[in-house]
C-alpha atoms as a PDB file:
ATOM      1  CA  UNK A   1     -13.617  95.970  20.833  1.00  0.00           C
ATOM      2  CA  UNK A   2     -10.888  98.865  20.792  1.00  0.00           C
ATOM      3  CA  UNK A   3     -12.557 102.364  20.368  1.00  0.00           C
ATOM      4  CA  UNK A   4     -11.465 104.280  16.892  1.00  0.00           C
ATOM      5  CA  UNK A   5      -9.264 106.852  16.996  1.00  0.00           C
ATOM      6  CA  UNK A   6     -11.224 110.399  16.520  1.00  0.00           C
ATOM      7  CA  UNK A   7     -11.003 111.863  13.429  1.00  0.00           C
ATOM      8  CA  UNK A   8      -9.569 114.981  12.842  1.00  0.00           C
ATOM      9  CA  UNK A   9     -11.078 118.275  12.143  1.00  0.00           C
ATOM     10  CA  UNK A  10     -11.947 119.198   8.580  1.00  0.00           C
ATOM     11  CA  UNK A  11     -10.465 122.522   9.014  1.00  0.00           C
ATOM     12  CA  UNK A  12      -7.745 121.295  11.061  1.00  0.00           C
ATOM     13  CA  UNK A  13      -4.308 122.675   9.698  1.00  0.00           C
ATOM     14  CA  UNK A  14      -1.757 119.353   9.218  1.00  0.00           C
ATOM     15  CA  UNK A  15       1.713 120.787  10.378  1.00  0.00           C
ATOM     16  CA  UNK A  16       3.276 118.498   7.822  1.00  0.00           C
ATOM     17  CA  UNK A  17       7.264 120.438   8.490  1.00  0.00           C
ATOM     18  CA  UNK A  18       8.939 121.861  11.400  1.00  0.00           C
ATOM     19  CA  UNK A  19       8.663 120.879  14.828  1.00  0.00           C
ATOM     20  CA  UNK A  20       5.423 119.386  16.371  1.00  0.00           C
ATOM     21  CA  UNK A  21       4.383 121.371  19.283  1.00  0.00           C
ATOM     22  CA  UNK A  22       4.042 119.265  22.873  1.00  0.00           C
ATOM     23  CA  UNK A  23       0.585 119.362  24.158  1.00  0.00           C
ATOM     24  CA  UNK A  24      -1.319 116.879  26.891  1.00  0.00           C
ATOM     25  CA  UNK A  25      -0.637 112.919  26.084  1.00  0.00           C
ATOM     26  CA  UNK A  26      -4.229 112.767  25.950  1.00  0.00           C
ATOM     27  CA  UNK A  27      -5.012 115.832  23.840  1.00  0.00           C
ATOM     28  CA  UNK A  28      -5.141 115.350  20.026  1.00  0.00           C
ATOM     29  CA  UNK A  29      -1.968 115.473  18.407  1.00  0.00           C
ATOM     30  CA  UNK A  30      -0.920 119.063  16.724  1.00  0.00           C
ATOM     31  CA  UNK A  31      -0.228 117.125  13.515  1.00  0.00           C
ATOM     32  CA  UNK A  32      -3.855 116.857  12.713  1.00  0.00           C
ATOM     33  CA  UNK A  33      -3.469 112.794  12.436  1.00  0.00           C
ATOM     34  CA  UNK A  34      -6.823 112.660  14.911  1.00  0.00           C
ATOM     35  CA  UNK A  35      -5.069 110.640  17.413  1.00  0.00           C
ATOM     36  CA  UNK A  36      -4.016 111.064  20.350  1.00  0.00           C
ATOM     37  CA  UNK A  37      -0.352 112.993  21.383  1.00  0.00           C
ATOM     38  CA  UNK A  38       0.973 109.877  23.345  1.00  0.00           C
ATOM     39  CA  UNK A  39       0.155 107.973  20.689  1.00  0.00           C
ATOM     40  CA  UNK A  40       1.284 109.677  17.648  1.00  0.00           C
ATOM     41  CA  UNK A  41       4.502 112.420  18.224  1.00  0.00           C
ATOM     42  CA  UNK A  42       4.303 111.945  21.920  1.00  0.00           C
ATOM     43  CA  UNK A  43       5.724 108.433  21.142  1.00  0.00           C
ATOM     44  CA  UNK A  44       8.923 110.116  19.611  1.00  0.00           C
ATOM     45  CA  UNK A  45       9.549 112.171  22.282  1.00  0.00           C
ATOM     46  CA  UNK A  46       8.750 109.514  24.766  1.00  0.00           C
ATOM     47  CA  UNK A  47      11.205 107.762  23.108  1.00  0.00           C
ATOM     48  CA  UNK A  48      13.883 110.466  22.903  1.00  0.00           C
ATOM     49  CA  UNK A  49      13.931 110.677  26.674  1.00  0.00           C
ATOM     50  CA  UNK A  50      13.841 107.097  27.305  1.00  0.00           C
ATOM     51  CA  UNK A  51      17.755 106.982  25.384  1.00  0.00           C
ATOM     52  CA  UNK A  52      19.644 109.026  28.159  1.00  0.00           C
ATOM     53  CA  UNK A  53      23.445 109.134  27.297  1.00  0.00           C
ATOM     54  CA  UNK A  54      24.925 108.366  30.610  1.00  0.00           C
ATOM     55  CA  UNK A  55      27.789 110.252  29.493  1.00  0.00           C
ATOM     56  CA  UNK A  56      27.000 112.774  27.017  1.00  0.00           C
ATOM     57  CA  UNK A  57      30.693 114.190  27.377  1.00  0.00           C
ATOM     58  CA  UNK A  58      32.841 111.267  26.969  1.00  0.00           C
ATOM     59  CA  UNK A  59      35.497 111.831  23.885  1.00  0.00           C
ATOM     60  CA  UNK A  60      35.762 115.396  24.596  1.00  0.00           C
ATOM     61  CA  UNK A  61      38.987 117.293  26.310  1.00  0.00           C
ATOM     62  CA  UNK A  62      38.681 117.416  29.845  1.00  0.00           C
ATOM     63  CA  UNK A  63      35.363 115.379  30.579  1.00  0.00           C
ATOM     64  CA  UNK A  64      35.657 116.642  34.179  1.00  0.00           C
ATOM     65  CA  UNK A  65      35.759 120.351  33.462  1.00  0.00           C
ATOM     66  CA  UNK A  66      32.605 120.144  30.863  1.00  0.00           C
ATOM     67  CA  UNK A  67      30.767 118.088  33.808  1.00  0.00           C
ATOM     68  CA  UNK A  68      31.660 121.002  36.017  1.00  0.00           C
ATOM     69  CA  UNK A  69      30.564 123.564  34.263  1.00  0.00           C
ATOM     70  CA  UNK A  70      27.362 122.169  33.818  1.00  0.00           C
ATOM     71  CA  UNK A  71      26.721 121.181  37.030  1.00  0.00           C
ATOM     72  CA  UNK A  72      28.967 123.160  39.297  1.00  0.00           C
ATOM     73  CA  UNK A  73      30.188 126.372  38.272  1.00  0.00           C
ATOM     74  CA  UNK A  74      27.813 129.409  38.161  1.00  0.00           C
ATOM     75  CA  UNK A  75      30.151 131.587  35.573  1.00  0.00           C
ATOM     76  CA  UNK A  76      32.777 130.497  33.237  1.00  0.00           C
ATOM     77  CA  UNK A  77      33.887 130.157  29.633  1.00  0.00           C
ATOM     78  CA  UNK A  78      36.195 128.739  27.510  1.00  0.00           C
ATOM     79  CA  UNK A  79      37.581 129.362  23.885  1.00  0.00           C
ATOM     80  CA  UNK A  80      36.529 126.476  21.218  1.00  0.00           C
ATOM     81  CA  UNK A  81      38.016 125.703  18.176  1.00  0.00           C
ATOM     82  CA  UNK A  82      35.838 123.886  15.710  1.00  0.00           C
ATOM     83  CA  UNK A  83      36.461 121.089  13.636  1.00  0.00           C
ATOM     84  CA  UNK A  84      36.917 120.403   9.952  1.00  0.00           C
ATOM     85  CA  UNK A  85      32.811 119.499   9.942  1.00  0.00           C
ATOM     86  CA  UNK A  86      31.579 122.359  11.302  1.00  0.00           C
ATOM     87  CA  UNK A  87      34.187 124.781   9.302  1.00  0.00           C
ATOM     88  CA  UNK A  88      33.020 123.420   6.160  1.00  0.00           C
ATOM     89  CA  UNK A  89      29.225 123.780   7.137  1.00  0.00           C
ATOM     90  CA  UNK A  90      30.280 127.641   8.257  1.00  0.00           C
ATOM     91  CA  UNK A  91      30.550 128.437   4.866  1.00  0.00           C
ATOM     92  CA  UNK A  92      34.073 129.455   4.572  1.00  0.00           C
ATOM     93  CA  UNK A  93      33.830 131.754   7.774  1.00  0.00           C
ATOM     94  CA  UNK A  94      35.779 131.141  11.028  1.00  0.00           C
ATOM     95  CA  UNK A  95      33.944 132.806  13.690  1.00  0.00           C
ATOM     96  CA  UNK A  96      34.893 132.861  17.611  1.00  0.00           C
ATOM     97  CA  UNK A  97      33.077 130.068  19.605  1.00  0.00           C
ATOM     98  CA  UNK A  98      33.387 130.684  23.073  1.00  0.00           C
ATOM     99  CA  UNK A  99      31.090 128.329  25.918  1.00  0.00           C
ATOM    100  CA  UNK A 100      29.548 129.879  28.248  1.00  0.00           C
ATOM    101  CA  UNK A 101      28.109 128.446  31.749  1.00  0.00           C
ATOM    102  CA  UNK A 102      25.116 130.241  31.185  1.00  0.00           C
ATOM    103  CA  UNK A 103      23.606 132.957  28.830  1.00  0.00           C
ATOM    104  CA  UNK A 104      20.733 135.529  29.401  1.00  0.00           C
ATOM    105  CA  UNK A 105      17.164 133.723  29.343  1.00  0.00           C
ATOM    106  CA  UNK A 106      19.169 130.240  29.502  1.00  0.00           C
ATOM    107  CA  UNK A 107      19.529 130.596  25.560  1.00  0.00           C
ATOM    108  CA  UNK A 108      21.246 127.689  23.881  1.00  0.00           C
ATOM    109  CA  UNK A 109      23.584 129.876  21.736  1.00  0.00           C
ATOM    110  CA  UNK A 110      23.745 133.372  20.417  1.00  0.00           C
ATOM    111  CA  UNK A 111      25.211 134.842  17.580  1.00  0.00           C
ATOM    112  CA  UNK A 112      26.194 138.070  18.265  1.00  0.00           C
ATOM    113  CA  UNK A 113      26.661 141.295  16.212  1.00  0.00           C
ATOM    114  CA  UNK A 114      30.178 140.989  15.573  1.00  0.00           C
ATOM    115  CA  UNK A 115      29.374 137.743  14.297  1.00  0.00           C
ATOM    116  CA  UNK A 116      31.080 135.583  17.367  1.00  0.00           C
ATOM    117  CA  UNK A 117      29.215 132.730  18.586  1.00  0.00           C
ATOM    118  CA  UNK A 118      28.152 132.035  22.703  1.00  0.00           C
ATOM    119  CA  UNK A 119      27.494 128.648  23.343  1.00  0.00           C
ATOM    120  CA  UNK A 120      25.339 127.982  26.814  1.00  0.00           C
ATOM    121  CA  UNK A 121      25.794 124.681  28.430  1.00  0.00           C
ATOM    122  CA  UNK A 122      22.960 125.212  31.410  1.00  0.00           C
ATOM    123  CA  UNK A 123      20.284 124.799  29.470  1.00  0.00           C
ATOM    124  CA  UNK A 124      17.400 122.385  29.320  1.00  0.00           C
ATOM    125  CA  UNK A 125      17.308 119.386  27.519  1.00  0.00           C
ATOM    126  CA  UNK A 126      15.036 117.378  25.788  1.00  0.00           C
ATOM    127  CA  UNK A 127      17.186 114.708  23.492  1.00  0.00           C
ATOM    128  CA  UNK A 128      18.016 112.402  26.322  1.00  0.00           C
ATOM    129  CA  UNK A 129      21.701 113.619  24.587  1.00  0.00           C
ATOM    130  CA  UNK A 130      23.097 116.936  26.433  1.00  0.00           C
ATOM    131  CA  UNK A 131      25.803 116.611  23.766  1.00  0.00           C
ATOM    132  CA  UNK A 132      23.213 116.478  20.999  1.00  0.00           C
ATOM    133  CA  UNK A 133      21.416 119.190  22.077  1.00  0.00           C
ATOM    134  CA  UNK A 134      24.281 121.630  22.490  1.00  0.00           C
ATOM    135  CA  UNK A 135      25.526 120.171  19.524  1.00  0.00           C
ATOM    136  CA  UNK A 136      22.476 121.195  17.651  1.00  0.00           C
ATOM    137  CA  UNK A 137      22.399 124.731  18.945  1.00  0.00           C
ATOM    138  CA  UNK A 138      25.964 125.595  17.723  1.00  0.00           C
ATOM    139  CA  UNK A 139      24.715 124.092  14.436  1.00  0.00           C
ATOM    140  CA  UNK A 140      22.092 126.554  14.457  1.00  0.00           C
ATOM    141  CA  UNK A 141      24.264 129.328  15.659  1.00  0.00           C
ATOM    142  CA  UNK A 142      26.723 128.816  12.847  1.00  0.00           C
ATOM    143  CA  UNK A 143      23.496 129.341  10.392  1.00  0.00           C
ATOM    144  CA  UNK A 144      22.015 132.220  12.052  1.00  0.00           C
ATOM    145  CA  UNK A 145      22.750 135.834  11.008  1.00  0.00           C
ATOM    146  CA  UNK A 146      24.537 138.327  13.360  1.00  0.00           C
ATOM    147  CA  UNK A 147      22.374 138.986  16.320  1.00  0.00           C
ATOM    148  CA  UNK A 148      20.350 136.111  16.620  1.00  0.00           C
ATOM    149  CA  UNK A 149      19.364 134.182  20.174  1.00  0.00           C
ATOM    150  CA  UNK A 150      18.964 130.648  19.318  1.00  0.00           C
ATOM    151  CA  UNK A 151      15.910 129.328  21.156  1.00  0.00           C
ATOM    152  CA  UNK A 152      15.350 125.698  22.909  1.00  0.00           C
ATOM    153  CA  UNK A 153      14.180 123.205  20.398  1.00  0.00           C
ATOM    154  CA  UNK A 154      14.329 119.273  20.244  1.00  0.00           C
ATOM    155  CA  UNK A 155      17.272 117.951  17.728  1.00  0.00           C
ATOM    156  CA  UNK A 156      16.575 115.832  15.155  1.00  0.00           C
ATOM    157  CA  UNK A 157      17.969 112.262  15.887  1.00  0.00           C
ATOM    158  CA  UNK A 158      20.404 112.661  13.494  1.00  0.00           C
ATOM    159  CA  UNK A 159      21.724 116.530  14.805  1.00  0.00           C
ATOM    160  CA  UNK A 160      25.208 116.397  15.152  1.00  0.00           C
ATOM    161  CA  UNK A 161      26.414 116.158  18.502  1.00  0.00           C
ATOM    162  CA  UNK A 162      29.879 117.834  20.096  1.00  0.00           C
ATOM    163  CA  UNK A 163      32.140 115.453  19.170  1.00  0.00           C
ATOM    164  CA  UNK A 164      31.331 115.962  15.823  1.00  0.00           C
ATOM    165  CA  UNK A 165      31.399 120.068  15.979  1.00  0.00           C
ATOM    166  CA  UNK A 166      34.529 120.412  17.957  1.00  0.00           C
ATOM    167  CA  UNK A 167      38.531 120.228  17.290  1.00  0.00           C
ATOM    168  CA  UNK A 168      38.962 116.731  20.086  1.00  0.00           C
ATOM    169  CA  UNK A 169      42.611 117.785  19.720  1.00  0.00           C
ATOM    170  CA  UNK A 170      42.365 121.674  21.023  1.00  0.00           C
ATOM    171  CA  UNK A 171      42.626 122.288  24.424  1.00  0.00           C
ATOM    172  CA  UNK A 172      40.347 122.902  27.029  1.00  0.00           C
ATOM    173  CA  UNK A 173      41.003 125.940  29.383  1.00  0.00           C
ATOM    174  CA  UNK A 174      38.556 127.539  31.824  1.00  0.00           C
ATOM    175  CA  UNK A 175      37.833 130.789  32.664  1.00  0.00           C
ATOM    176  CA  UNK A 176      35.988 131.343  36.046  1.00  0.00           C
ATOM    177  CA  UNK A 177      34.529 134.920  36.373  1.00  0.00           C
ATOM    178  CA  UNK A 178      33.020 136.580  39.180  1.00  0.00           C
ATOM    179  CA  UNK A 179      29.871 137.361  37.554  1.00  0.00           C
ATOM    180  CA  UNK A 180      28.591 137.255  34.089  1.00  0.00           C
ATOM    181  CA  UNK A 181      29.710 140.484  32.461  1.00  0.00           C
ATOM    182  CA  UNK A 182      31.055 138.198  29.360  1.00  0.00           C
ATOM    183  CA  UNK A 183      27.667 138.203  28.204  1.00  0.00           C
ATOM    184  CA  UNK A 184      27.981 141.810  26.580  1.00  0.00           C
ATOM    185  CA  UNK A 185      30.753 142.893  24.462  1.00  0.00           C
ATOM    186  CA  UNK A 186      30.538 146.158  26.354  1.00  0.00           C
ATOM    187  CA  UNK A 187      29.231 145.619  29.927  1.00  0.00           C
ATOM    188  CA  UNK A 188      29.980 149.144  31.027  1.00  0.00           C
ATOM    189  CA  UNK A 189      27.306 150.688  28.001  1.00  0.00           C
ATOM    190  CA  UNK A 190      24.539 148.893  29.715  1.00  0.00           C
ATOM    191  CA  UNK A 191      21.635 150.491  31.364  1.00  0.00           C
ATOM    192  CA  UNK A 192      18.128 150.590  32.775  1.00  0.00           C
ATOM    193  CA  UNK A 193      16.814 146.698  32.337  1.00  0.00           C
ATOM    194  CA  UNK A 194      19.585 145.195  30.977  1.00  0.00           C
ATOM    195  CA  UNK A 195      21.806 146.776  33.435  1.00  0.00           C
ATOM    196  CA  UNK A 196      19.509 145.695  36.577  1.00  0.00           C
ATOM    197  CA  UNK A 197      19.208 142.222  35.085  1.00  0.00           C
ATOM    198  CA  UNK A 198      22.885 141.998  34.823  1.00  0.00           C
ATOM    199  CA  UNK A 199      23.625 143.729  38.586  1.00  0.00           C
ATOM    200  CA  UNK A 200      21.341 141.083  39.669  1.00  0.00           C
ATOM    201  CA  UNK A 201      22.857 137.955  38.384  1.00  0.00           C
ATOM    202  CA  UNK A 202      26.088 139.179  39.432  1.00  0.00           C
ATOM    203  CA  UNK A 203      25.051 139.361  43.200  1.00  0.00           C
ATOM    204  CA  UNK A 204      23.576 136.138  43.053  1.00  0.00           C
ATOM    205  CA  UNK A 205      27.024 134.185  42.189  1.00  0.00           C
ATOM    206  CA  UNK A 206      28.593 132.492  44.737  1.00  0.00           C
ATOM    207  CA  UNK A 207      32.262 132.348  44.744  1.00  0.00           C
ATOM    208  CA  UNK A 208      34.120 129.788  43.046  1.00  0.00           C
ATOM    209  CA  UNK A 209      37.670 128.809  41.686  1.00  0.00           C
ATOM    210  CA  UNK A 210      39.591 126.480  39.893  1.00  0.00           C
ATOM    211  CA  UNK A 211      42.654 124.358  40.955  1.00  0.00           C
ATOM    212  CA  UNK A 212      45.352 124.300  39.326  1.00  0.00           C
ATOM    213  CA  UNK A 213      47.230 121.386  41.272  1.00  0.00           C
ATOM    214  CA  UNK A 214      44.999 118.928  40.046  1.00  0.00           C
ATOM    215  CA  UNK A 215      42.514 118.384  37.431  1.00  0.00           C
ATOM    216  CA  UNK A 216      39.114 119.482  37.306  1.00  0.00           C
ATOM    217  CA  UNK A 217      38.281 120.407  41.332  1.00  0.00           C
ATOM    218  CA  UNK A 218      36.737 123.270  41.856  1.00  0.00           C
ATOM    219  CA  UNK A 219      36.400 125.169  45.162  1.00  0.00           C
ATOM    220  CA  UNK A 220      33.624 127.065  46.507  1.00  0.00           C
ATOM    221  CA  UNK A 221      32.484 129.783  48.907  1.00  0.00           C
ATOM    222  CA  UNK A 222      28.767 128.727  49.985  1.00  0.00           C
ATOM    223  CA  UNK A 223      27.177 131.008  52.750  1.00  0.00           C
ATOM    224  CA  UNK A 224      27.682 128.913  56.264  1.00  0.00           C
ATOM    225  CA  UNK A 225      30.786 126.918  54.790  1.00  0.00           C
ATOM    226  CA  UNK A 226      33.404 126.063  52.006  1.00  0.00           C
ATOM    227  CA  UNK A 227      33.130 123.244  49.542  1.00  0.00           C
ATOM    228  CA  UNK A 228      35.879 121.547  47.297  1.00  0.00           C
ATOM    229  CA  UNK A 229      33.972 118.772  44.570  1.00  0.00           C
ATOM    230  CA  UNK A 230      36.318 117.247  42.689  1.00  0.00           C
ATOM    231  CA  UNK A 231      35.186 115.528  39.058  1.00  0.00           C
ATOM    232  CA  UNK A 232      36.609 111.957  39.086  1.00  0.00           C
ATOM    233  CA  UNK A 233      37.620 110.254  35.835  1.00  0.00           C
ATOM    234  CA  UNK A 234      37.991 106.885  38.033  1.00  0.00           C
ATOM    235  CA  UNK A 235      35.099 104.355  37.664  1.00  0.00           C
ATOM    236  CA  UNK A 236      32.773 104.467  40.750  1.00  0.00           C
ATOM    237  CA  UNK A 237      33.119 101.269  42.096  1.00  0.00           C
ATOM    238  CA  UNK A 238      36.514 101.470  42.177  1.00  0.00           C
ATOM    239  CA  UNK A 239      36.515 105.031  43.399  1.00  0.00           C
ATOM    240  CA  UNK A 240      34.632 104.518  46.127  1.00  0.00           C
ATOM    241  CA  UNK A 241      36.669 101.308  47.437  1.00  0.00           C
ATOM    242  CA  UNK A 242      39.463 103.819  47.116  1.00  0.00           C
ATOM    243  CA  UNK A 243      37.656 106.492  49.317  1.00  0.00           C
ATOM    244  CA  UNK A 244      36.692 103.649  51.722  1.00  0.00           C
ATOM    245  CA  UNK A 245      39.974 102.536  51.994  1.00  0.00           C
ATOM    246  CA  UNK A 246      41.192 106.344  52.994  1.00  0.00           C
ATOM    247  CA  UNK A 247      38.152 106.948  55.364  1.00  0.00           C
ATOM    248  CA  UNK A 248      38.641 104.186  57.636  1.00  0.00           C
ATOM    249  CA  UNK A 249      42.499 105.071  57.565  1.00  0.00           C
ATOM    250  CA  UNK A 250      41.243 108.754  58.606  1.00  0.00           C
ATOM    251  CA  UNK A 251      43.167 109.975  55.408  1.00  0.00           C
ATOM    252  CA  UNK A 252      39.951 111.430  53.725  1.00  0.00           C
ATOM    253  CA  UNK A 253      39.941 114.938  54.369  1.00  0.00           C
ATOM    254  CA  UNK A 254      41.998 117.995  53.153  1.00  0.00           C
ATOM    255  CA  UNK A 255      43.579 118.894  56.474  1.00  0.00           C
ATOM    256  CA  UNK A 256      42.733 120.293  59.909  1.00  0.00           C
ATOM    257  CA  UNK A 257      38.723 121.445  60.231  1.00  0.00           C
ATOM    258  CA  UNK A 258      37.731 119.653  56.591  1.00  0.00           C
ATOM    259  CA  UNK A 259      35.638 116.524  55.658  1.00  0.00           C
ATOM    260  CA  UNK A 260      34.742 114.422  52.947  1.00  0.00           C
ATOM    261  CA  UNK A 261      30.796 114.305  53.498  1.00  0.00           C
ATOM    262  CA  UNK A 262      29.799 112.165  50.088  1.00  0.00           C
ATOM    263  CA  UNK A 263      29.667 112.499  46.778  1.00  0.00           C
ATOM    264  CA  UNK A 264      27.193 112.798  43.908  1.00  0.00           C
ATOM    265  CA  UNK A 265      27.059 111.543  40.699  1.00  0.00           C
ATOM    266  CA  UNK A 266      26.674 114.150  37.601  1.00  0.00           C
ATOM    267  CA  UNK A 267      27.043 112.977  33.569  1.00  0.00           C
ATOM    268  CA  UNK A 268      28.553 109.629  34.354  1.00  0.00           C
ATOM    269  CA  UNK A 269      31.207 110.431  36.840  1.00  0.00           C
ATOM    270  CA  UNK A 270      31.717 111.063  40.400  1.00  0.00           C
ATOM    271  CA  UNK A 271      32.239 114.289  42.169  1.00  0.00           C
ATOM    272  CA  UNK A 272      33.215 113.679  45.525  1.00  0.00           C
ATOM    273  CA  UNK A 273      32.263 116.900  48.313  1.00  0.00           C
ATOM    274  CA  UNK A 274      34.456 118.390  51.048  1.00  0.00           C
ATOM    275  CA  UNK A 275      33.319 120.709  53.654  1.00  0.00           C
ATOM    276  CA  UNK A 276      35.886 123.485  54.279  1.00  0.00           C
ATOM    277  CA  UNK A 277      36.444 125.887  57.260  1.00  0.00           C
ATOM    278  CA  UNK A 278      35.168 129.508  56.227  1.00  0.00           C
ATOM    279  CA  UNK A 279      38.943 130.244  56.715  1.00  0.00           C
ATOM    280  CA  UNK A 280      40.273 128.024  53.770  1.00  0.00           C
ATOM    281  CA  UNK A 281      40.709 129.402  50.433  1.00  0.00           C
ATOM    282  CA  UNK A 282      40.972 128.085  46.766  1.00  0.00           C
ATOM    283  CA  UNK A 283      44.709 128.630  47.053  1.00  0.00           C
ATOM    284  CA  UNK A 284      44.775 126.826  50.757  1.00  0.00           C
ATOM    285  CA  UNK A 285      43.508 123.994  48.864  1.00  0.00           C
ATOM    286  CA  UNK A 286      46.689 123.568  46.711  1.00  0.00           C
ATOM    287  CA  UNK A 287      48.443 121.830  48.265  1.00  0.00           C
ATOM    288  CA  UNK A 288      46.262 119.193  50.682  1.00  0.00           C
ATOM    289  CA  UNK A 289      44.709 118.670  47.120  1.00  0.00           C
ATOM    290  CA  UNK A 290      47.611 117.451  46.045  1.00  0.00           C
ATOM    291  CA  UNK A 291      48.801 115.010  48.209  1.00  0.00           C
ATOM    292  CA  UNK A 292      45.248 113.646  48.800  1.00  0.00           C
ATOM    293  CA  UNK A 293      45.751 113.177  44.699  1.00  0.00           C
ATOM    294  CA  UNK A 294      48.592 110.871  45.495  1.00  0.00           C
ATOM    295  CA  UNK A 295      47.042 109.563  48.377  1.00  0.00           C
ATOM    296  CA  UNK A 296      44.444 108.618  46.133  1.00  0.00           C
ATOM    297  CA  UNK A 297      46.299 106.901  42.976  1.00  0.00           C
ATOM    298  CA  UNK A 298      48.143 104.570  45.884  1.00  0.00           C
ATOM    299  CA  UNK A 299      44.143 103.623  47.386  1.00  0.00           C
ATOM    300  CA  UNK A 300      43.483 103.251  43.822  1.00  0.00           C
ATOM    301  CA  UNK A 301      46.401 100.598  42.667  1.00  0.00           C
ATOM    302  CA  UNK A 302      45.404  98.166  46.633  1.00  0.00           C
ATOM    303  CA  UNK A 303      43.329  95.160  45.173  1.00  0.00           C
ATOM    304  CA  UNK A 304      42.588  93.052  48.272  1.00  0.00           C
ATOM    305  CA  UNK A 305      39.279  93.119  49.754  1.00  0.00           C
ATOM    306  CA  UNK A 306      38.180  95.228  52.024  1.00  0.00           C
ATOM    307  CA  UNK A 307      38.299  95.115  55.497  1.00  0.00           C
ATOM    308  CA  UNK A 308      34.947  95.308  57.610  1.00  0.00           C
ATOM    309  CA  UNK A 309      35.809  98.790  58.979  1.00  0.00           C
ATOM    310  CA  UNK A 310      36.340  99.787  55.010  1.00  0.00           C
ATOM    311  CA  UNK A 311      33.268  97.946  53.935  1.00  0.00           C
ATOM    312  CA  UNK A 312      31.652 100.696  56.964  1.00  0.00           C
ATOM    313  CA  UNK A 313      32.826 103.381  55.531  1.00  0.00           C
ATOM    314  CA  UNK A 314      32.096 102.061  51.664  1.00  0.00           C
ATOM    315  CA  UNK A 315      28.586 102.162  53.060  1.00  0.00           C
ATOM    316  CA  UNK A 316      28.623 105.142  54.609  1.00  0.00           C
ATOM    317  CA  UNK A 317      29.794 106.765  51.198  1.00  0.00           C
ATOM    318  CA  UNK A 318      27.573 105.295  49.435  1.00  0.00           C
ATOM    319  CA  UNK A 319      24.493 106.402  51.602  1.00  0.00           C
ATOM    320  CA  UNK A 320      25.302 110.006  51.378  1.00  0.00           C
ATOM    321  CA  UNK A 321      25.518 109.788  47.532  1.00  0.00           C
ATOM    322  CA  UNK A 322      23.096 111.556  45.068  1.00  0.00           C
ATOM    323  CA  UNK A 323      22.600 111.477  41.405  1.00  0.00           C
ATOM    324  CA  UNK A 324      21.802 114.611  39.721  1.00  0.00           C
ATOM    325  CA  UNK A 325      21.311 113.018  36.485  1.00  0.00           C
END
């Protein structure tokens, strides 16, 4: 026979609204029900994580470039125009929306003094839906008053997500920045802490620049060598035949002293990874980026089977791959 679930406290507040606090699975469940967490709220957010949007950024402009700088690029924004939803819930205002890589303490959003609105997009999640959850912080930010950080929360199931929030029609135009002075509207007035904290984040960037022969690659300056990783719209089966294909044909790299070493999966897509020579700059990149782009669509458009030194290759590819989520 099953045991009873404990009861609860007399004097046990019941949080009836607002968010339920996460606690132990086995501890008693903040909502004063007298069972336990797994088995009351816990369940919810069990459930939450279990539905994982593969690709929380499909729909939007320039998939690659919001996979990028999420994954990839330490500081960047861009300009966002809203759409006719999340005007009409601004109550008649039109304030500036910019994203932002990161913002201080990993915040979600701010709403700053002026009354502007920073949107962060390396933050944690807890939907299961990365577009949900940033979704649900520029809700928040387009309710909050001038000068208000917008702290982590989990969305309700029904929070809007960005497709909703955001003009699909407006483009989508990166920034990268050397360090992350866009997070004050007047970086030289800052001093003592925030000034230190801000000196300190800046050292700790590494390098990084966008293309602009080819969609959403971005190149990197990493200690001991270069990187390009280039955000693939192409399916990944059919990507990596297509990499095979130019591997075994020794047609893989960028040019004298660079390699394609794998590839890792981020937000649905595939980002394949080139080592660089020290030497080789974002603009030195141009150009071999280009015609490996061509190089590429031709791979791409070959349907007959692969041959066994392609198939080696294919594996070899596929060995070195990663998923970061």
């Amino acid at each position: 026979m099953g045991k009873k679930a404990p009861k609860a406290p007399k004097n046990q507040p019941q949080l009836t609204d607002g968010e339920i606090p996460v606690v132990g699975a086995r501890e008693p469940c903040p909502c004063g029900s007298g069972r336990r967490y797994k088995a009351c709220h816990g369940r919810e957010a069990a459930h939450s994580v279990q539905q994982l949007v593969q690709r929380p950024f499909e729909g939007l402009p320039a998939e690659g470039d919001w996979v990028a700088l999420r994954e990839l690029v330490p500081a960047a924004t861009v300009p966002l125009k809203l759409s006719e939803e999340a005007l009409a819930s601004a109550n008649g205002e039109v304030p500036a929306v910019t994203l932002a890589t990161v913002l201080p303490m990993a915040w979600p959003a701010m709403r700053r003094e002026d009354g502007s609105i920073m949107l962060g997009l390396q933050t944690q999640t807890s939907s299961g839906d990365l577009s949900r959850d940033t979704g649900d912080a520029l809700a928040q930010a387009l309710a909050a008053e001038p000068g208000t950080p917008i702290p982590p929360r989990r969305p309700a199931p029904d929070a809007p997500r960005l497709q909703q929030l955001l003009d699909l029609d407006a483009p989508f135009e990166p920034t990268v920045h050397t360090g992350f002075d866009f997070w004050l509207e007047d970086p030289s007035a800052a001093t003592g802490e925030v000034a230190a904290s801000l000196e300190q984040a800046n050292a700790a960037v590494i390098p990084t620049e966008r293309l602009s022969s080819v969609d959403w690659a971005y190149w990197c300056a990493a200690p001991d060598k270069n990187h390009l990783r280039w955000v693939s719209p192409v399916s990944e089966e059919k990507l990596l035949d297509a990499l095979a294909r130019l591997a075994a044909a020794g047609e893989a790299g960028l040019g004298e002293g660079t390699r394609l070493v794998g590839s890792f999966r981020a937000h649905g897509l595939v980002v394949p990874v080139w080592d660089l020579p020290q030497t080789m700059t974002a603009e030195d990149c141009e150009k071999p980026a280009a015609e490996f782009a061509a190089r590429l669509e031709a791979a791409l458009a070959r349907t007959e089977p692969l041959t066994p030194e392609e198939r080696r290759a294919r594996a070899g590819l596929v060995n070195r791959q990663v998923t970061l989520n």
